[in-house]
Structures are given as C-alpha cells and as structure tokens.
C-alpha atoms as a PDB file:
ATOM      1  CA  UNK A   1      11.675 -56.754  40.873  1.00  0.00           C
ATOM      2  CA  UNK A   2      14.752 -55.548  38.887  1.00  0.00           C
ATOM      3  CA  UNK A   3      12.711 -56.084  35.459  1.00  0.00           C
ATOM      4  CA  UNK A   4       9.747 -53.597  36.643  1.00  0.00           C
ATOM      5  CA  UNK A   5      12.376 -51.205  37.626  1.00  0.00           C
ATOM      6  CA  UNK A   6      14.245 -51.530  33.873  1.00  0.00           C
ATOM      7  CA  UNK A   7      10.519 -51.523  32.442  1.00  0.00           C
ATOM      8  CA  UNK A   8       9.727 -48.305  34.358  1.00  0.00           C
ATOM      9  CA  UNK A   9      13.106 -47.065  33.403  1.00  0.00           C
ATOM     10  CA  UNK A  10      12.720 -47.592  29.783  1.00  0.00           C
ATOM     11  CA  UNK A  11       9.327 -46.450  29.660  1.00  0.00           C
ATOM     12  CA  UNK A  12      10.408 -43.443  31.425  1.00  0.00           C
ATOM     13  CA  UNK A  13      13.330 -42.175  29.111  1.00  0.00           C
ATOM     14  CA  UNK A  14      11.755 -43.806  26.052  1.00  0.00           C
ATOM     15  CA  UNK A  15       8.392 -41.710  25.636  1.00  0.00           C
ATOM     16  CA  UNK A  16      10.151 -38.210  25.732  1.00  0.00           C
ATOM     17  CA  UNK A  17      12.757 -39.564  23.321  1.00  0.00           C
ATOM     18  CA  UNK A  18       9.654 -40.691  20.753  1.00  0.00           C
ATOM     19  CA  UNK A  19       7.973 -37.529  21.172  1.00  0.00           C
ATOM     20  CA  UNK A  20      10.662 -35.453  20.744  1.00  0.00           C
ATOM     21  CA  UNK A  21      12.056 -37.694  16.819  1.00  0.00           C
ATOM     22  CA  UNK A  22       8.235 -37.458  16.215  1.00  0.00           C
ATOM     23  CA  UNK A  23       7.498 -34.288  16.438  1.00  0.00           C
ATOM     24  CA  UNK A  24      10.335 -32.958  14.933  1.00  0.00           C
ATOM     25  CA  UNK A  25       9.445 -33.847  11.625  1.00  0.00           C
ATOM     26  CA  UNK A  26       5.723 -31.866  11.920  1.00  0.00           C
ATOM     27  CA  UNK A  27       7.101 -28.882  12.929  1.00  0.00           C
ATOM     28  CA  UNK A  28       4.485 -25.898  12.622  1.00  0.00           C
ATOM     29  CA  UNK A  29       3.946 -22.477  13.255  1.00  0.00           C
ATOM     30  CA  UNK A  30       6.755 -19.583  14.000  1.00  0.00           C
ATOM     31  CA  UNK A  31       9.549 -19.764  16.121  1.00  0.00           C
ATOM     32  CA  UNK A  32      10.987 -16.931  18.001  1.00  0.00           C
ATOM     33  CA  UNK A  33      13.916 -15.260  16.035  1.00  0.00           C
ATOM     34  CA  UNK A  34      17.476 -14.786  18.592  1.00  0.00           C
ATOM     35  CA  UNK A  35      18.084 -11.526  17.834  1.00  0.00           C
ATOM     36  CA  UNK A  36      21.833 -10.942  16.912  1.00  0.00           C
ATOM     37  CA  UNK A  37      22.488 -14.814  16.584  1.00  0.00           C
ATOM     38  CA  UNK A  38      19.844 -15.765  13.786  1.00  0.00           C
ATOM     39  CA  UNK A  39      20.537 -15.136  10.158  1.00  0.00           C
ATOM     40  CA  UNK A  40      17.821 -13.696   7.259  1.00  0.00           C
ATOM     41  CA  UNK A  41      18.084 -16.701   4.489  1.00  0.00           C
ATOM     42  CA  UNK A  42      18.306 -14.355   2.004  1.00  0.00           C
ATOM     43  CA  UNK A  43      20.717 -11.728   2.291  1.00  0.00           C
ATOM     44  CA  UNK A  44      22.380 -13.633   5.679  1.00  0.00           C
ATOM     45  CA  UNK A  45      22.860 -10.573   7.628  1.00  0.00           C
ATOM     46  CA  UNK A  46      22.019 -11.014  11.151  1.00  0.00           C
ATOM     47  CA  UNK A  47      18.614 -10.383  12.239  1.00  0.00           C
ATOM     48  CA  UNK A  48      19.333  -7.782  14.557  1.00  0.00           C
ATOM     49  CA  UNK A  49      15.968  -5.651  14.992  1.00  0.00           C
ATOM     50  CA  UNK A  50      12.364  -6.372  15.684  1.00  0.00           C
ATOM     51  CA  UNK A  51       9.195  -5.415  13.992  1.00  0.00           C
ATOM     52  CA  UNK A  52      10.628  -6.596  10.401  1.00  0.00           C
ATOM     53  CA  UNK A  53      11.301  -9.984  10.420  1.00  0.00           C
ATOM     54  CA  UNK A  54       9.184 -12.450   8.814  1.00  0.00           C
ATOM     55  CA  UNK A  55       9.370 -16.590   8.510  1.00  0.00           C
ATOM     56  CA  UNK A  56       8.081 -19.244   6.713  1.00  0.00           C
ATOM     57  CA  UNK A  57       7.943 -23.171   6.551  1.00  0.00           C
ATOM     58  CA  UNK A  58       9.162 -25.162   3.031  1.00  0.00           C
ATOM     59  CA  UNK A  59       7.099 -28.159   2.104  1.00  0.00           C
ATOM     60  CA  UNK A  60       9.640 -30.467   4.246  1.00  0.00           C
ATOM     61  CA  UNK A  61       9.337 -28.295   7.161  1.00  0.00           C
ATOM     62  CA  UNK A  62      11.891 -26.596   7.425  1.00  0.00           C
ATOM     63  CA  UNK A  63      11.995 -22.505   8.670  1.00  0.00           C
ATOM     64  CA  UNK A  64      13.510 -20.129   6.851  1.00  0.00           C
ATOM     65  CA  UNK A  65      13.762 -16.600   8.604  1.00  0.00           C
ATOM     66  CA  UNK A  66      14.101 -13.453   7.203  1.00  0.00           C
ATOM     67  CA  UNK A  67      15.470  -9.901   8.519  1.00  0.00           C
ATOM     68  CA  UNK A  68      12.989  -7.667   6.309  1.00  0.00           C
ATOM     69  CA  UNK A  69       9.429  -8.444   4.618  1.00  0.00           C
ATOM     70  CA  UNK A  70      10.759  -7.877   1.392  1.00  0.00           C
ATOM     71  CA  UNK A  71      13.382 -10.401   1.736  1.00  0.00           C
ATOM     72  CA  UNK A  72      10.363 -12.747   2.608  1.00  0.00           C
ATOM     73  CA  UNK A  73       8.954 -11.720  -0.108  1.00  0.00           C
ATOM     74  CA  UNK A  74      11.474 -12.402  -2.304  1.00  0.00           C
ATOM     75  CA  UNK A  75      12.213 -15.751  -0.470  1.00  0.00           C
ATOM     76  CA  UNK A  76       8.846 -16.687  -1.076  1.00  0.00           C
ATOM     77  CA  UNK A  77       9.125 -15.729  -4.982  1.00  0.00           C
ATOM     78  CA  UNK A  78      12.573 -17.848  -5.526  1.00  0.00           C
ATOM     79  CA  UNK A  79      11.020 -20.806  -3.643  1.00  0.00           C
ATOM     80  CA  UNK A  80       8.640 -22.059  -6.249  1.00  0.00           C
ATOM     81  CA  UNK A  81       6.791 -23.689  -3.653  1.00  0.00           C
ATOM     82  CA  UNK A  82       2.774 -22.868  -2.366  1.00  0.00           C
ATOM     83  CA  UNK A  83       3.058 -22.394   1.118  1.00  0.00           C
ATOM     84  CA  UNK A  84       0.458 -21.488   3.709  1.00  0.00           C
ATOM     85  CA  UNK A  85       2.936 -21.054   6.715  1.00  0.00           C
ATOM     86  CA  UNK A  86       4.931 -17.659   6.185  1.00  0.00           C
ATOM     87  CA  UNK A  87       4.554 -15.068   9.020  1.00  0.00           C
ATOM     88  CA  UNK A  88       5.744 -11.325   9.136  1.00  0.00           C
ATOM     89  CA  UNK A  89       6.371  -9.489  12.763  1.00  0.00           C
ATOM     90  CA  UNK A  90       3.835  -6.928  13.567  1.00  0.00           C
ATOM     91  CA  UNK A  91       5.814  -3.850  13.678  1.00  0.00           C
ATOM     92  CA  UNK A  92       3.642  -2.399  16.913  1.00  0.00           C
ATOM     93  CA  UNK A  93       5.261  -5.330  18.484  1.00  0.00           C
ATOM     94  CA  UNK A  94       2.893  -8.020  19.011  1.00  0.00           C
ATOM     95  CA  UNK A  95       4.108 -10.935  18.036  1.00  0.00           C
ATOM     96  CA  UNK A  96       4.041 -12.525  14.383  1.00  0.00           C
ATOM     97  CA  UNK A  97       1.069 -12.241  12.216  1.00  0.00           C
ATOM     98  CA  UNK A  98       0.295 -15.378   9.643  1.00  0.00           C
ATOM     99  CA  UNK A  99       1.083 -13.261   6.210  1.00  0.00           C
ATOM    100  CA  UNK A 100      -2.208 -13.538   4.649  1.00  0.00           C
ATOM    101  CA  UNK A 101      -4.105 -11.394   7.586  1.00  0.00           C
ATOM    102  CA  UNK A 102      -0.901  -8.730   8.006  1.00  0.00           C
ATOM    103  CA  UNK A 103      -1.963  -5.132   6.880  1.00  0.00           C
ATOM    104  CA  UNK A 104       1.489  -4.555   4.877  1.00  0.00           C
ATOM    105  CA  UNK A 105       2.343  -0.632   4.554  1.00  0.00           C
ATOM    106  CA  UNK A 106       5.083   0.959   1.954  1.00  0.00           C
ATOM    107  CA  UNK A 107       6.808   3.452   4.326  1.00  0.00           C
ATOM    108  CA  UNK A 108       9.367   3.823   6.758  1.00  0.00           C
ATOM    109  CA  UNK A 109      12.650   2.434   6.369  1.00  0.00           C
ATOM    110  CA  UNK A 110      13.680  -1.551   6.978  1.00  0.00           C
ATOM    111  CA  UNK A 111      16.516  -3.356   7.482  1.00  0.00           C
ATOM    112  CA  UNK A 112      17.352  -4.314   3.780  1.00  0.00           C
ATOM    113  CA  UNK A 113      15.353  -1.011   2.550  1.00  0.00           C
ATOM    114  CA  UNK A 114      12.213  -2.548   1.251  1.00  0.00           C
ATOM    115  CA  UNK A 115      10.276  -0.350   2.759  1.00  0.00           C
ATOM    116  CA  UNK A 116       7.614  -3.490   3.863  1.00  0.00           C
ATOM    117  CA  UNK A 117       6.342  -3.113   7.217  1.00  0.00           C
ATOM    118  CA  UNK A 118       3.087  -5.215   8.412  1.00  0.00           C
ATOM    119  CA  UNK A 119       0.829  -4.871  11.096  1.00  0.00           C
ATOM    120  CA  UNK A 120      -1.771  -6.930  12.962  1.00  0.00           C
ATOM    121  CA  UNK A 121      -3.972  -4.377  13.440  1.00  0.00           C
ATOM    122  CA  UNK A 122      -5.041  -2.559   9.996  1.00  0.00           C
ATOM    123  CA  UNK A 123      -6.287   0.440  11.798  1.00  0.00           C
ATOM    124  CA  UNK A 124      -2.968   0.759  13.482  1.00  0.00           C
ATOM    125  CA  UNK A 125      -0.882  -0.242   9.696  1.00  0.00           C
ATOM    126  CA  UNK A 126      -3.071   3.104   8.302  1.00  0.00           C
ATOM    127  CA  UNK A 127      -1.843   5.519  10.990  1.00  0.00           C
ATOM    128  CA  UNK A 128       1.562   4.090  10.570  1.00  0.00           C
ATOM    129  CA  UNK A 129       1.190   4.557   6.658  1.00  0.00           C
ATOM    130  CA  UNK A 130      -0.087   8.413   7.282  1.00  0.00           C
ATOM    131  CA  UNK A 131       2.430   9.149   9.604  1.00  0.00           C
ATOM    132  CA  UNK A 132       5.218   8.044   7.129  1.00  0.00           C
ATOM    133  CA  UNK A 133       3.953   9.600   4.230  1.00  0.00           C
ATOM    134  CA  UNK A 134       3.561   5.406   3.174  1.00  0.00           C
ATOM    135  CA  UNK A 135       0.431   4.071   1.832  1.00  0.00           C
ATOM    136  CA  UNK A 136      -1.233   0.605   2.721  1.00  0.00           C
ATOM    137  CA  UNK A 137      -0.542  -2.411   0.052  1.00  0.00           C
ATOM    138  CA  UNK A 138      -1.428  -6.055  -0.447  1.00  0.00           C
ATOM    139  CA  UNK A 139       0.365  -8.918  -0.355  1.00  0.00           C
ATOM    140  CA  UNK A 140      -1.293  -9.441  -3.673  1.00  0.00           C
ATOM    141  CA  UNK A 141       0.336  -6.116  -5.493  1.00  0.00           C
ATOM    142  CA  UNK A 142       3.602  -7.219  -4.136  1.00  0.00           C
ATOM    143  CA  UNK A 143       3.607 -11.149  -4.573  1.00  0.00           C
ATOM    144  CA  UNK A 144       1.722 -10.199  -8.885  1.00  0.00           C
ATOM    145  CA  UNK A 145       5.064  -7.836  -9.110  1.00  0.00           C
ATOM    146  CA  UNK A 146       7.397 -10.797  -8.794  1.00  0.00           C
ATOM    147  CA  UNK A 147      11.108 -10.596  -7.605  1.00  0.00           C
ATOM    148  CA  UNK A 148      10.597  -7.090  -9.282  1.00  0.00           C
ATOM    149  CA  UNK A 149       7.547  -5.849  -6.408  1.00  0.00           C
ATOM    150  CA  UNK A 150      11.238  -3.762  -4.801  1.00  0.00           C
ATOM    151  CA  UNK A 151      10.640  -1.385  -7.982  1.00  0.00           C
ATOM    152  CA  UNK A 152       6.974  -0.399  -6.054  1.00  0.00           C
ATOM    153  CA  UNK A 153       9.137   1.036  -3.598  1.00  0.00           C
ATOM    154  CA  UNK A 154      11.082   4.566  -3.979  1.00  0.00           C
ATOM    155  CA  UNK A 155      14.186   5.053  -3.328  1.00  0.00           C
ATOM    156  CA  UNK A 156      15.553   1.272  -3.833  1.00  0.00           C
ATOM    157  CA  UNK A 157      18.916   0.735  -5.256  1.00  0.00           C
ATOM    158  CA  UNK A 158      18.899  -0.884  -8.652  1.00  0.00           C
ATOM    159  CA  UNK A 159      21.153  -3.837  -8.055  1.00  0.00           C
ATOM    160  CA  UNK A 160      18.335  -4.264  -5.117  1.00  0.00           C
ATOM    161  CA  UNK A 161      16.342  -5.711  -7.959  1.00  0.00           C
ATOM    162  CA  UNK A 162      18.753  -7.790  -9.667  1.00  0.00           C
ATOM    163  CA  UNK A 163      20.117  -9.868  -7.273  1.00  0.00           C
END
C-alpha cells in the first residue's frame, strides 16, 4: 500500500516538474510585456507605454523586448542572426502582430523617437499614416537601410544614428 501511494506521489509532482524543464527550452511566440517593470534590450529604459513595443526570439530562445519598433529594428540589425519570431504591438491595440504581416507607418511620435508605428490592420495603419501627415513603409525599406533606416525618419537626433 505505502509504495502505490509514493508511486502516485511521484508520478503526481514529477510530470508537471518534466513539463515545465521541457518546455522551457522551446519557448515560442510573444509574451506579454509588464508595463513599468520590463526593460527595452536596447536602450534599457522601461517599457512604459503600449502600442510600440515589439519582441523577438534569438536562435537559443531567448526574448528580447523592445520599448519602440525602431529599437527592434535596430536589435534585429546588431543581432546577426535570421529570425522568424520578432513581433511589433499593433498600435490600435490588439495585441502583437508577427513583424512580417504588420503594416509599419512613419508618423507620430514613439517612445525612443523612431517614428515606427505598426498596425494589424493595413487599412487602419493608412488612416493612421494620413492623419499624421506619416506615410506607410516596409519592413523591407527599413531592414535594406541598416542601423542607418533612423535617417528615413525626420526629425531624429544625429547621435540617434550612431549609437
């Protein structure tokens, strides 16, 4: 009797244990940002705002969050690494948006002063971009620009660029 019950009680504790050290390893997909508490990986100010935010996975899994798209961006550049799991916040606040189906609009201003907002909806990023005098871009433009795709945007501060 008191082997079942150390049997069941093993069994018991030990699945949620090996799920928990295996899947931690696989991680996928975006995780919510803490407002106020998480850091951008970039310029380390706190993420404070949504609707700018973007995040992406490195080869060994590990998520790297940013306060502004163009610190994404720029993350993205300095990696060296192909990725295909980077995600922006839609800035009409639905949720993230994988990067390579966000509508990305020059206009407005951001938390670092890119200027990069995306969208999920493009109809939605093209009023935005009207309504802000901004004009609709792709990731393309921006990622063929390099760490230099800030000089795309007016009004950027030189050392901006250099960093």
């Amino acid at each position: 009797m008191r082997r079942r019950t150390w049997a069941a009680l093993g069994l018991a504790l030990g699945i949620p244990v090996a799920i928990v050290l295996l899947a931690g390893g696989n991680a996928v997909g975006p995780e919510p940002i803490r407002f106020g508490r998480d850091s951008c990986d970039r310029c380390h100010m706190l993420i404070a705002r949504g609707g700018f935010a973007g995040e992406r996975r490195g080869k060994d899994g590990t998520l790297h969050k940013y306060d502004d798209v163009g610190c994404l961006l720029l993350g993205l550049w300095a990696a060296h690494e192909e990725t295909t799991q980077a995600w922006v916040e839609d800035h009409a606040g639905s949720g993230f948006v994988p990067l390579m189906e966000a509508t990305l609009v020059h206009g407005g201003e951001t938390p670092m002063g890119y200027g990069i907002v995306a969208f999920r909806d493009a109809q939605q990023g093209a009023r935005f971009a009207s309504q802000t005098g901004g004009r609709v871009t792709s990731l393309e433009e921006l990622l063929r620009a390099g760490p230099r795709f800030s000089r795309l945007i007016p009004d950027l501060h030189d050392e901006e660029v250099h960093r």
